[in-house]
N, C-alpha and C. Protein backbone atom coordinates (compact mmCIF):
# COMPACT_ATOMS: atom_id res chain seq x y z
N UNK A 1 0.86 -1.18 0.00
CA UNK A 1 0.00 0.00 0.00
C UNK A 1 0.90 1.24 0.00
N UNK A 2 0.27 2.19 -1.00
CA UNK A 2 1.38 3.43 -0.43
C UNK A 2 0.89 4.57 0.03
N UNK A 3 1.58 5.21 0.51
CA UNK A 3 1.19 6.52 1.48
C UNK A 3 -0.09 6.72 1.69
N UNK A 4 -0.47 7.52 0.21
CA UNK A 4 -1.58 8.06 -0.39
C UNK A 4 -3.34 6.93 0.42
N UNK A 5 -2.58 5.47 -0.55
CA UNK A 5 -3.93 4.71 0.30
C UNK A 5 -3.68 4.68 1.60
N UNK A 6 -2.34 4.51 2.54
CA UNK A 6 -2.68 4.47 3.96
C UNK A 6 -3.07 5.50 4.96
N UNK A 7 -2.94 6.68 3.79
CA UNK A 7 -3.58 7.71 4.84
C UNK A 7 -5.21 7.73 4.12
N UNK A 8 -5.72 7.21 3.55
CA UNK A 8 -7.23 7.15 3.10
C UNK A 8 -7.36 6.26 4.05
N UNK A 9 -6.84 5.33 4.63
CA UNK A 9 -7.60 4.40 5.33
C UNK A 9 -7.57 4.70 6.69
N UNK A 10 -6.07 5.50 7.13
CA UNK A 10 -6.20 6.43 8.21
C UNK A 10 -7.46 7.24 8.27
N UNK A 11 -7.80 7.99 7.09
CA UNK A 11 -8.62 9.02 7.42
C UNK A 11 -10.45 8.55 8.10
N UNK A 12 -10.29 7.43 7.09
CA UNK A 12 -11.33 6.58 6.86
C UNK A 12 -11.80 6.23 8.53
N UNK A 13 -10.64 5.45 9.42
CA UNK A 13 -10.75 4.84 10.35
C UNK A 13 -11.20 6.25 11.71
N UNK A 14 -10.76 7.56 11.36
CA UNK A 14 -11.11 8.84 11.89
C UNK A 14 -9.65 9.13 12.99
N UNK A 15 -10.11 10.21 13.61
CA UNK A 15 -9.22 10.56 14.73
C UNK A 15 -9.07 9.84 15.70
N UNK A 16 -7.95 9.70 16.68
CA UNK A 16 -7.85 8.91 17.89
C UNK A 16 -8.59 9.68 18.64
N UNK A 17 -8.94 8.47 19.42
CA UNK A 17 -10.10 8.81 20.54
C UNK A 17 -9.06 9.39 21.99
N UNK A 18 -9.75 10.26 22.51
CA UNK A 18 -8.76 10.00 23.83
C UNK A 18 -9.11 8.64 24.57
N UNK A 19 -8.05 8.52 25.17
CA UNK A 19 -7.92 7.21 25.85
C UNK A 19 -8.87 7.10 27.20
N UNK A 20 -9.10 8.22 27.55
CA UNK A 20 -9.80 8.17 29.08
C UNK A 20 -11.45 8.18 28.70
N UNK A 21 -11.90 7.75 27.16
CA UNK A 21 -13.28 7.89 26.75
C UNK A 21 -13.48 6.44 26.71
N UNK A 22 -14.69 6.57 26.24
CA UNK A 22 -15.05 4.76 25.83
C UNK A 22 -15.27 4.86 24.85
N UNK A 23 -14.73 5.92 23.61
CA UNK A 23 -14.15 5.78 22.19
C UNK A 23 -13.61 4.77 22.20
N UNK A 24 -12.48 4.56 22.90
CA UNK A 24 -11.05 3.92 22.70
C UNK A 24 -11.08 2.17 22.63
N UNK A 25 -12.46 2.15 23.45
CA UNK A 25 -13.06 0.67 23.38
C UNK A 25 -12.84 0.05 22.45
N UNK A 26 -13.80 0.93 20.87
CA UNK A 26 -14.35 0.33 20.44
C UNK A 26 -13.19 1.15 19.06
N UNK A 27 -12.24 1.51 18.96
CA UNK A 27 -11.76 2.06 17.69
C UNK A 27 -10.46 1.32 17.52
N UNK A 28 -9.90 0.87 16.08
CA UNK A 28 -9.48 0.29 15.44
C UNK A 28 -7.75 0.15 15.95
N UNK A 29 -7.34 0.64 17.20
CA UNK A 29 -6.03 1.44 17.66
C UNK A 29 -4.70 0.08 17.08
N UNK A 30 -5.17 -1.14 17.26
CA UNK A 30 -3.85 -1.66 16.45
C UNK A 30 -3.66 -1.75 14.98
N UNK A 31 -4.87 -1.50 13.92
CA UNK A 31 -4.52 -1.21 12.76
C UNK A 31 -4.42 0.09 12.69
N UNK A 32 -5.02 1.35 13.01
CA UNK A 32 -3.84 2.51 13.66
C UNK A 32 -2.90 2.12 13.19
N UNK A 33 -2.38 2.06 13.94
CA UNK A 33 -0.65 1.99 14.18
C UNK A 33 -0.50 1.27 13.51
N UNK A 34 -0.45 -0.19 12.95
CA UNK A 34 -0.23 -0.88 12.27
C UNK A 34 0.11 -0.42 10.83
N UNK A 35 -0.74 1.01 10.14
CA UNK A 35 -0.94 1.65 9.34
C UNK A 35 0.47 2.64 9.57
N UNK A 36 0.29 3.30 10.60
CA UNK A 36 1.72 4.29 10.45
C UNK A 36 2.46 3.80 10.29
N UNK A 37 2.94 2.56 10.37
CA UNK A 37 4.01 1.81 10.33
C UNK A 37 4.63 1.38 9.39
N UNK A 38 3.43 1.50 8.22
CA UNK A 38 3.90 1.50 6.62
C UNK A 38 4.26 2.80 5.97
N UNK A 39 4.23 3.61 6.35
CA UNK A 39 4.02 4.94 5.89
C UNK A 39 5.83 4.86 5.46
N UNK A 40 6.26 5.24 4.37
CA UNK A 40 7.47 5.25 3.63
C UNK A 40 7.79 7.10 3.35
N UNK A 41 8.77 7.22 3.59
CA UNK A 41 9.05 8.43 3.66
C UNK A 41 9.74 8.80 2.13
N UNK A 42 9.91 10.01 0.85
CA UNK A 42 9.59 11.21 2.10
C UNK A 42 8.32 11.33 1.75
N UNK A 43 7.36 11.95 2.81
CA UNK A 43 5.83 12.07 3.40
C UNK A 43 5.32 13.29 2.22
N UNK A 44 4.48 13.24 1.81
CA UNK A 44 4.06 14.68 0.97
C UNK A 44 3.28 15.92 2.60
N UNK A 45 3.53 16.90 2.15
CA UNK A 45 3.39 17.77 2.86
C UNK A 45 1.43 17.72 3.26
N UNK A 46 0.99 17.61 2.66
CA UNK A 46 -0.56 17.42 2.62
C UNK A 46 -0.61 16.58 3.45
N UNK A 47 -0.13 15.02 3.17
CA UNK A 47 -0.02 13.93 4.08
C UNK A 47 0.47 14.22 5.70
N UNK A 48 1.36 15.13 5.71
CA UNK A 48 1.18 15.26 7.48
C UNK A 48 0.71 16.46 7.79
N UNK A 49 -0.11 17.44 6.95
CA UNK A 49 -1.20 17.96 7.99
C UNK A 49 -2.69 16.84 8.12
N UNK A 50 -2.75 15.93 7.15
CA UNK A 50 -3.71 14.69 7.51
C UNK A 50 -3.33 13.90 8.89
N UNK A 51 -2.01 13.47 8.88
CA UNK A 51 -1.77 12.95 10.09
C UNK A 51 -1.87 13.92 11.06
N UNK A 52 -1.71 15.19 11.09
CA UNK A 52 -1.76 16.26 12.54
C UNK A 52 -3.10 16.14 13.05
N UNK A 53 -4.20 16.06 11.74
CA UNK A 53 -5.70 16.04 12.09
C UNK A 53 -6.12 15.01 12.64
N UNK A 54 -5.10 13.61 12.71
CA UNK A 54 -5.58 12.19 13.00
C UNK A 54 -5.59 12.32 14.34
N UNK A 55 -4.89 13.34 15.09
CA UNK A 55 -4.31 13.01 16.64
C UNK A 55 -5.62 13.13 17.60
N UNK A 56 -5.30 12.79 18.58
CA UNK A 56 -6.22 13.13 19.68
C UNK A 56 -6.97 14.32 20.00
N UNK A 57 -7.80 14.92 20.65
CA UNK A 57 -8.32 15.98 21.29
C UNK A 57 -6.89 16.73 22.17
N UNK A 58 -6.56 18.27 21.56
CA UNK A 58 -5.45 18.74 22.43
C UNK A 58 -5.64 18.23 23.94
N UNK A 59 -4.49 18.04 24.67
CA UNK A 59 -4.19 17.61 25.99
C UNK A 59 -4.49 16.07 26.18
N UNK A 60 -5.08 14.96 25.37
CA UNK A 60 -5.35 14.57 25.84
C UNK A 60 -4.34 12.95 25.46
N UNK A 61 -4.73 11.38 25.60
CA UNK A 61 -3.83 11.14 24.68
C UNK A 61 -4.24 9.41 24.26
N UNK A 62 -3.93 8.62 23.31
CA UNK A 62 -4.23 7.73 22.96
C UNK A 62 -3.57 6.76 23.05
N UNK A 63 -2.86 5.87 24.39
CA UNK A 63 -2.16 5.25 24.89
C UNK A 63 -0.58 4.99 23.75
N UNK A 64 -0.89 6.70 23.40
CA UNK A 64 0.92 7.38 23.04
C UNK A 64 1.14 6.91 21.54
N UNK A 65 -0.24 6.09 21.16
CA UNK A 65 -0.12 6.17 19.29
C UNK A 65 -0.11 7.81 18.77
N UNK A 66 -0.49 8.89 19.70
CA UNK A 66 -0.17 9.87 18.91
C UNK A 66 1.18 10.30 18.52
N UNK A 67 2.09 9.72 19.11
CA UNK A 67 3.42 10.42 19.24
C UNK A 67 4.11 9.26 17.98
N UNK A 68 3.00 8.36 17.40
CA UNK A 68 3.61 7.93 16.45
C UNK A 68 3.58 8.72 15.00
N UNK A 69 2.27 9.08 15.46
CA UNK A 69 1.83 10.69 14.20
C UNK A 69 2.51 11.73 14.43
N UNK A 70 3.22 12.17 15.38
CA UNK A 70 4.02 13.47 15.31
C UNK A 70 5.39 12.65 14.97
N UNK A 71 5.71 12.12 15.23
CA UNK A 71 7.17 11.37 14.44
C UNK A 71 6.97 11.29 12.48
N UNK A 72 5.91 10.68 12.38
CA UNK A 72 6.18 10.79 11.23
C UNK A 72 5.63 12.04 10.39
N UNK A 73 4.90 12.84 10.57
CA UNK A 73 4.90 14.36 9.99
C UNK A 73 5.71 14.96 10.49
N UNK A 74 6.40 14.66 11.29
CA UNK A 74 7.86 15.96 11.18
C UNK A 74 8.51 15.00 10.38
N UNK A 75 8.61 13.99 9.31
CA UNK A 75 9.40 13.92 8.57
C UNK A 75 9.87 14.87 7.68
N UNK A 76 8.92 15.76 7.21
CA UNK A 76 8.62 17.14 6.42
C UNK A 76 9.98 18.20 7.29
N UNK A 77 10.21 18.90 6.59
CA UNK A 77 11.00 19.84 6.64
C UNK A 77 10.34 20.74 7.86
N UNK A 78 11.72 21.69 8.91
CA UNK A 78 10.76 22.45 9.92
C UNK A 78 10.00 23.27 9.66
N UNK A 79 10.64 24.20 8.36
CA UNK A 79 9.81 25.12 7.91
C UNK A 79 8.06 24.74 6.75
N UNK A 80 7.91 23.68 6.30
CA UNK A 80 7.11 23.18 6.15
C UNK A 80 6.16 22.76 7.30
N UNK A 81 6.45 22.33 8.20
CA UNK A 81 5.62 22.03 9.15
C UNK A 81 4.80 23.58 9.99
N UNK A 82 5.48 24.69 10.05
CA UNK A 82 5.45 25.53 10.44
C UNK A 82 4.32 26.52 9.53
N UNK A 83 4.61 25.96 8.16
CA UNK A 83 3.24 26.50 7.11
C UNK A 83 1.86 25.69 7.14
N UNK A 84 1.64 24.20 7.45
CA UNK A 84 0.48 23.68 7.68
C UNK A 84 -0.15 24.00 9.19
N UNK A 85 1.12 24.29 10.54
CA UNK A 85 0.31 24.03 11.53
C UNK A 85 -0.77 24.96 11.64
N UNK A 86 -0.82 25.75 11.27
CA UNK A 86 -2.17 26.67 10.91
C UNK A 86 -3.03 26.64 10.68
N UNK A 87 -3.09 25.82 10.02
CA UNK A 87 -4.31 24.75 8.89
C UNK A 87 -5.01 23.83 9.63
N UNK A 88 -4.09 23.06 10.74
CA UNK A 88 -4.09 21.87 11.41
C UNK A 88 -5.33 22.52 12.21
N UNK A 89 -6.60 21.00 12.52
CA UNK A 89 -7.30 20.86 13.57
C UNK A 89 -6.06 21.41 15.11
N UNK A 90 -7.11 21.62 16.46
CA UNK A 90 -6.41 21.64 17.39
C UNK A 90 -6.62 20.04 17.93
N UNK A 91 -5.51 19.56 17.47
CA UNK A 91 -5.08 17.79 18.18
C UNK A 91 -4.06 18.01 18.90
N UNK A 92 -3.43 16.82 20.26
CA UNK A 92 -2.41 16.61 20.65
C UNK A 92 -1.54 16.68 20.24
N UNK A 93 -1.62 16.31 18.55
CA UNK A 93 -0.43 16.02 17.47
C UNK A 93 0.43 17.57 17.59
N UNK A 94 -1.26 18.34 17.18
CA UNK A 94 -0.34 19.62 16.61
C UNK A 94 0.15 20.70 18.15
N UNK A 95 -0.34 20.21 19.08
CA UNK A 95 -0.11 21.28 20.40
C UNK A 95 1.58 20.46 20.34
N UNK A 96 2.59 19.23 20.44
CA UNK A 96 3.22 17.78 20.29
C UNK A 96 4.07 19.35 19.29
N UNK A 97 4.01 19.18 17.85
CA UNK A 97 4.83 19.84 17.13
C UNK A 97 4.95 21.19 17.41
N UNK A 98 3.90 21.93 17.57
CA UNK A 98 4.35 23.62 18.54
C UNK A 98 5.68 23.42 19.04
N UNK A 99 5.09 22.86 20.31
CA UNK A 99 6.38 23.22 21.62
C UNK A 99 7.69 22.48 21.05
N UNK A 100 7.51 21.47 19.90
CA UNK A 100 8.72 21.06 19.49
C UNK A 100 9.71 22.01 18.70
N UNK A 101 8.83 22.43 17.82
CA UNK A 101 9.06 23.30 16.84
C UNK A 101 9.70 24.70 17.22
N UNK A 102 8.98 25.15 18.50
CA UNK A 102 9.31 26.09 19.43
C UNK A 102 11.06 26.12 19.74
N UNK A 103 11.06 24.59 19.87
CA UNK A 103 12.28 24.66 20.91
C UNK A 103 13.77 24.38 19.64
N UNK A 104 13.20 23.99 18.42
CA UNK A 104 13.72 23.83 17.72
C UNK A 104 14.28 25.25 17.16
N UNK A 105 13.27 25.87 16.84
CA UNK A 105 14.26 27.27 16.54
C UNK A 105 14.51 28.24 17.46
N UNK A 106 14.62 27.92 18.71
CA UNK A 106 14.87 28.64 19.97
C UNK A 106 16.53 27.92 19.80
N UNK A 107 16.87 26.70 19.86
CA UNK A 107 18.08 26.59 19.60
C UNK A 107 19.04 26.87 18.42
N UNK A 108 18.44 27.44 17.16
CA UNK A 108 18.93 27.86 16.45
C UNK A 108 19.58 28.88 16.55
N UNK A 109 18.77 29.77 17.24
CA UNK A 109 19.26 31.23 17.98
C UNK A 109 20.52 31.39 18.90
């Protein structure tokens, strides 16, 4: 499968639930992941503001499959990431790349 279909089937399967709901019961979380796991780099830029939108409800978290979605959309360049997060739903993913992103060009300085 490539990218393109595994993020249709990402999209398909919806956002992670937070974990402290009884979403989490009933949603698909090892083909989730199972899915990021194919994802072949490099990522098209479209493709990880889709994954930013996949993440959880800000603050909250999906027994840490989100931090598999912020790994692989920062495959994208920093300054690319820095032009979608704007765009981005407010998810864990994208609050996750802020403070990263933050600290990333705070050490540039």
């Amino acid at each position: 499968m490539d990218n393109t279909a595994i993020i249709a089937r990402l999209r398909e399967l919806g956002p992670l639930p937070d974990d402290g709901t009884s979403g989490i019961d009933t949603f698909p979380l090892n083909e989730f992941d199972s899915l990021l796991q194919e994802l072949t780099e490099p990522l098209e830029v479209r493709h990880a503001l889709d994954l930013i939108n996949l993440g959880p409800p800000a603050d909250t978290s999906s027994y840490e499959v989100e931090w598999a979605l912020v790994h692989a959309a920062e495959s994208i360049s920093a300054e690319a990431l820095g032009d979608i997060l704007p765009l981005a739903n407010d998810t864990e993913v994208k609050r996750i790349i802020e403070i990263r992103l933050a600290n990333y060009y705070k050490k540039r300085t």
